[in-house]
Protein backbone atom coordinates (compact mmCIF):
# COMPACT_ATOMS: atom_id res chain seq x y z
CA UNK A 1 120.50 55.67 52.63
CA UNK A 2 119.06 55.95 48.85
CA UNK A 3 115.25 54.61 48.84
CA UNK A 4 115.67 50.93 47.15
CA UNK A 5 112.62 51.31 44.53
CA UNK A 6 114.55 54.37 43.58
CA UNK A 7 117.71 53.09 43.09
CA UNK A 8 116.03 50.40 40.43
CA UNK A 9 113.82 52.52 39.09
CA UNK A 10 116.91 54.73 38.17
CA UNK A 11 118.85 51.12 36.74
CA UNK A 12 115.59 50.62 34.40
CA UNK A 13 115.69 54.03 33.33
CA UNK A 14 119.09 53.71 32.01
CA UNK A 15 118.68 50.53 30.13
CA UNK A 16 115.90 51.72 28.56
CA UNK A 17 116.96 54.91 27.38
CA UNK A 18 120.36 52.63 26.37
CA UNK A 19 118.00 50.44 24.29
CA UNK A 20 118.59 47.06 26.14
CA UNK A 21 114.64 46.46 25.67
CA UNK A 22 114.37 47.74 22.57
CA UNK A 23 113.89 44.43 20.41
CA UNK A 24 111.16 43.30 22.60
CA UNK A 25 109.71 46.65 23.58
CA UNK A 26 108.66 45.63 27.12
CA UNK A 27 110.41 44.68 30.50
CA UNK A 28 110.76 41.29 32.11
CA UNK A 29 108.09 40.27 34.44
CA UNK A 30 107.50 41.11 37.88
CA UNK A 31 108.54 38.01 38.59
CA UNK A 32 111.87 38.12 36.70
CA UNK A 33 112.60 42.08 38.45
CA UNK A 34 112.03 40.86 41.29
CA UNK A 35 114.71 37.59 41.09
CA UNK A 36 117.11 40.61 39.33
CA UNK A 37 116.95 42.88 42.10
CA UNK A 38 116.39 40.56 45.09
CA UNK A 39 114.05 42.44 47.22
CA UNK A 40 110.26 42.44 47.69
CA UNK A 41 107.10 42.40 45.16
CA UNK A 42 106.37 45.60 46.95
CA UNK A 43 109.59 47.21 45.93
CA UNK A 44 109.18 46.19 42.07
CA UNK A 45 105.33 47.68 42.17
CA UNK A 46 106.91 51.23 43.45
CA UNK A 47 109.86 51.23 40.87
CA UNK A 48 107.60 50.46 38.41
CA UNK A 49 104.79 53.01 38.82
CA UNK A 50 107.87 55.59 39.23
CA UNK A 51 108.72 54.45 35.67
CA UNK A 52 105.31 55.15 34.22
CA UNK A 53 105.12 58.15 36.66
CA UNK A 54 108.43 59.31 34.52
CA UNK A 55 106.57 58.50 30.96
CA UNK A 56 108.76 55.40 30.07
CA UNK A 57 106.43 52.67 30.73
CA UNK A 58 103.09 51.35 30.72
CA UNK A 59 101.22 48.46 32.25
CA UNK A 60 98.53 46.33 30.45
CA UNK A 61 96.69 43.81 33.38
CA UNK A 62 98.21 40.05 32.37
CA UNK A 63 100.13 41.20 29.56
CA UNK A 64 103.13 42.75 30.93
CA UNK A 65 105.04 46.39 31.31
CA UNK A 66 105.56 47.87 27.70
CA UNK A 67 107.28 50.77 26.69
CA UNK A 68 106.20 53.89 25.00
CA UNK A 69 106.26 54.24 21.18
CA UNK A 70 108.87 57.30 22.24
CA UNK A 71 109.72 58.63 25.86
CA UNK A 72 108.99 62.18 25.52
CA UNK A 73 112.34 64.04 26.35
CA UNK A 74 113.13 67.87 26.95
CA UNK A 75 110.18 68.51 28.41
CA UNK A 76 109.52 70.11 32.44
CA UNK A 77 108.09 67.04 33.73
CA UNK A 78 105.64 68.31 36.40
CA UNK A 79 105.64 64.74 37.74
CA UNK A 80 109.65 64.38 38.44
CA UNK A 81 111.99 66.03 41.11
CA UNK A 82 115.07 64.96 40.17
CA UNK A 83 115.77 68.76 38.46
CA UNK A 84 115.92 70.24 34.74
CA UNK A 85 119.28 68.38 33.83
CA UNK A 86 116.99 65.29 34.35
CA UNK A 87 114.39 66.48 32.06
CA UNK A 88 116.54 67.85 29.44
CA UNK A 89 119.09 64.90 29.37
CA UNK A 90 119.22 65.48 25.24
CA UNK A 91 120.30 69.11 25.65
CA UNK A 92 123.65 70.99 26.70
CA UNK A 93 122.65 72.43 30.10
CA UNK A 94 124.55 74.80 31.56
CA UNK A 95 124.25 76.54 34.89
CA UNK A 96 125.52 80.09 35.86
CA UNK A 97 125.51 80.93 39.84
CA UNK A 98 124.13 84.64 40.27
CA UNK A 99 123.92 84.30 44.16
CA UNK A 100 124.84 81.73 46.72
CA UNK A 101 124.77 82.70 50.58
CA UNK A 102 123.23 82.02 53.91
CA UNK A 103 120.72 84.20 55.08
CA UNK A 104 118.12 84.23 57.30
CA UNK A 105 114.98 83.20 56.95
CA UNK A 106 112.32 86.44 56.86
CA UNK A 107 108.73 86.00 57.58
CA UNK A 108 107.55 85.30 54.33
CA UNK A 109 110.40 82.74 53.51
CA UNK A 110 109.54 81.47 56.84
CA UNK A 111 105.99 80.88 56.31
CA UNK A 112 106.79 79.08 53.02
CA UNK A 113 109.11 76.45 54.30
CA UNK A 114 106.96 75.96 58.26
CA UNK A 115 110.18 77.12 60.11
CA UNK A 116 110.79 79.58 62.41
CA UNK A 117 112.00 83.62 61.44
CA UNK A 118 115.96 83.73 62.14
CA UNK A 119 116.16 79.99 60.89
CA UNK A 120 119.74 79.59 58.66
CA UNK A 121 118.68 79.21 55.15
CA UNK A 122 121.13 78.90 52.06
CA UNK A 123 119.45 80.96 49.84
CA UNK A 124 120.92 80.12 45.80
CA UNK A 125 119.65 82.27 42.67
CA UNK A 126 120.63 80.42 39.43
CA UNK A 127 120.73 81.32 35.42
CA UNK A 128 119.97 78.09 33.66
CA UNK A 129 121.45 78.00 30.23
CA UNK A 130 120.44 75.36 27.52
CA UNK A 131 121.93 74.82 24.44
CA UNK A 132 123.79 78.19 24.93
CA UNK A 133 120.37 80.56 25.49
CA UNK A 134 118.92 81.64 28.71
CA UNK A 135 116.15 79.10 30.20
CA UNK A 136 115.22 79.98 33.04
CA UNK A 137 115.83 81.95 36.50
CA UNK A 138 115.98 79.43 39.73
CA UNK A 139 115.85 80.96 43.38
CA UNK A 140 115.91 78.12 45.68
CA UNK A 141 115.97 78.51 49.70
CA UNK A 142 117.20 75.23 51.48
CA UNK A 143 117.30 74.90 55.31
CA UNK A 144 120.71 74.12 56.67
CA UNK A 145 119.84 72.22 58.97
CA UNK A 146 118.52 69.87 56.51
CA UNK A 147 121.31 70.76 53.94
CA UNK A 148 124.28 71.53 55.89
CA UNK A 149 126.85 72.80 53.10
CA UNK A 150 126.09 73.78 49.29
CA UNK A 151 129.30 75.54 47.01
CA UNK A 152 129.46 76.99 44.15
CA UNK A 153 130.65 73.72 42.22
CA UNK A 154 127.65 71.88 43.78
CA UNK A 155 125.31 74.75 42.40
CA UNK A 156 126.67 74.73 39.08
CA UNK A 157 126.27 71.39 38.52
CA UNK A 158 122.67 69.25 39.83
CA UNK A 159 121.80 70.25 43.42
CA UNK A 160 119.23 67.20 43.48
CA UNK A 161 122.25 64.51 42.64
CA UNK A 162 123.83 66.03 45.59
CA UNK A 163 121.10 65.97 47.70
CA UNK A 164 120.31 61.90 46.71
CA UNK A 165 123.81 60.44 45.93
CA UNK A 166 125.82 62.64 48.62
CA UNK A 167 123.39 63.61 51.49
CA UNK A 168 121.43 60.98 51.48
CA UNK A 169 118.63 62.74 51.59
CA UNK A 170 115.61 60.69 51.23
CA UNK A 171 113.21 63.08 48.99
CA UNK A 172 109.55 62.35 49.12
CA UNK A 173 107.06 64.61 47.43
CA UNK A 174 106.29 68.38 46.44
CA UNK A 175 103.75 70.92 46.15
CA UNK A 176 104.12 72.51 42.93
CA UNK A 177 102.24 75.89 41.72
CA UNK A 178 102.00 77.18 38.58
CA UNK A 179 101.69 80.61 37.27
CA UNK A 180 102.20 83.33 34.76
CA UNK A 181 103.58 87.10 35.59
CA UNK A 182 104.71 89.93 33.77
CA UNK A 183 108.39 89.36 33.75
CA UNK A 184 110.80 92.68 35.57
CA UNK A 185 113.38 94.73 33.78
CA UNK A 186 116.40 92.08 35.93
CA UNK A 187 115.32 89.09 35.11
CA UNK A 188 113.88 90.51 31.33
CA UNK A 189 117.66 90.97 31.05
CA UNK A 190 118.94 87.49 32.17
CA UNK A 191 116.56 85.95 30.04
CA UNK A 192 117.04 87.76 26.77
CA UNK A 193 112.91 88.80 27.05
CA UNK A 194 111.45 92.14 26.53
CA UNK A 195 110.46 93.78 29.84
CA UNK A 196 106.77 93.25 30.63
CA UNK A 197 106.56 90.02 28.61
CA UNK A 198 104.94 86.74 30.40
CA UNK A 199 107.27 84.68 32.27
CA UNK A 200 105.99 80.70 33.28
CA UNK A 201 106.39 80.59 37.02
CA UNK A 202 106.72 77.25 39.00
CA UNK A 203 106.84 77.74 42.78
CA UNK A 204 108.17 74.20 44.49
CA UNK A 205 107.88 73.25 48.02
CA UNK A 206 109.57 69.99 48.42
CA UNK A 207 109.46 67.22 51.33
CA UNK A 208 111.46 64.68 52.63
CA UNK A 209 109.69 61.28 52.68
CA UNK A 210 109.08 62.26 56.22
CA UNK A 211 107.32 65.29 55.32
CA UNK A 212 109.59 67.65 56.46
CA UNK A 213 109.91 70.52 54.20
CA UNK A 214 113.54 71.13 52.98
CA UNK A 215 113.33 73.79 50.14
CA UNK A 216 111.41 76.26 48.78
CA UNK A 217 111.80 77.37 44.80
CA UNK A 218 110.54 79.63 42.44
CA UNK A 219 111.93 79.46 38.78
CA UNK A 220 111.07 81.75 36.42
CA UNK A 221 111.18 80.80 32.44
CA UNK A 222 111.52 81.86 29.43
CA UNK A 223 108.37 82.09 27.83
CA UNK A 224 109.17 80.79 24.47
CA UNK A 225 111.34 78.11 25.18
CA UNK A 226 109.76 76.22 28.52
CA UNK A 227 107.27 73.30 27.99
CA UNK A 228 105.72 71.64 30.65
CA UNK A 229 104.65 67.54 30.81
CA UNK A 230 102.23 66.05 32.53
CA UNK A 231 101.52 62.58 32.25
CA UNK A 232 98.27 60.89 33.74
CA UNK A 233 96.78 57.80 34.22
CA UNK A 234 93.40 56.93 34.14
CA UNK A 235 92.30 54.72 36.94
């Protein structure tokens, strides 16, 4: 079952980026979320700091929960899971599947995602394309036990809306790293580079809300083209 501050969280994304608070730049109360949506003060308070987690929101103490001059769009938010279409909801992105199997899961692999060597893993190497030029390499390993079936169709469109509005799966946090490498003659090739030039790494182990680890990631991009976002608040 989808977490509930998710769910609204995910409603009051959509209005705003539709523009229903547009006129008075803020959204209602607490109090008036909280008669909305029927469910606990609690609940609001989570949706809400997953709002200004998500760079749509702030809150000023007894004034209310304003939004941002501009939501910054087409950006990696480091601060999201929800996947690149997510974060690049203004662009044309396109996905083409370069691998898609099960496999099983080597020592190294093993060690990444705490399972055993021999556990089934569907292993899923990805070309993301966005506004018709190469973005970025994905290589994702998912346990089956946790993910029982993935396609090709799934793949090539968002794995995470499958994961949330399909499985179910209640997704709770990640590890992310982040690094730079000297890209290889492959993936220089998928990604239009030269060989040799820098590549922005993000390695991604995710959790359920249980903290069971699920996947493992490692996307590669382009150099020129990737931007990563970060938003902080200072408590």
């Amino acid at each position: 079952m989808a977490i509930k501050y998710k769910e609204i969280a995910d409603c009051l994304e959509k209005e705003i980026r539709d523009g229903k608070f547009n006129q008075t730049k803020k959204l209602p109360t607490e109090e008036e979320l909280i008669k909305e949506f029927e469910v606990s003060r609690n609940t609001i308070r989570k949706a809400v700091t997953q709002l200004v987690n998500r760079g749509y929101i702030y809150q000023v103490q007894g004034s209310g929960m304003f939004l941002r001059e501009e939501s910054v769009t087409d950006y990696i938010n480091l601060g999201s899971l929800r996947g690149l279409t997510k974060d690049l909801q203004s662009k044309k992105v396109e996905t083409k599947i370069l691998a898609l199997h099960v496999v099983k899961a080597d020592e190294l692999t093993a060690k990444s995602l705490r399972c055993e060597p021999g556990t089934k893993l569907y292993y899923v190497k990805r070309l993301r394309i966005v506004d018709e030029e190469p973005f970025s390499i994905e290589i994702s390993y998912f346990k089956k036990d946790v993910v029982p079936y993935l396609n090709e169709e799934i793949a090539s469109n968002s794995i995470y809306s499958y994961l949330i509005d399909d499985l179910e799966l209640n997704i709770g946090f990640a590890d992310k790293v982040i690094n730079c490498e000297k890209i290889d003659e492959e993936n220089a090739e998928l990604l239009h580079i030269d060989l040799f030039d820098p590549a922005l790494i993000i390695e991604n182990t995710v959790c359920l809300t249980n903290g069971t680890i699920f996947e493992w990631s490692k996307s590669i991009f382009h150099f020129q083209k990737a931007k990563i976002l970060n938003r902080i608040n200072f408590k």
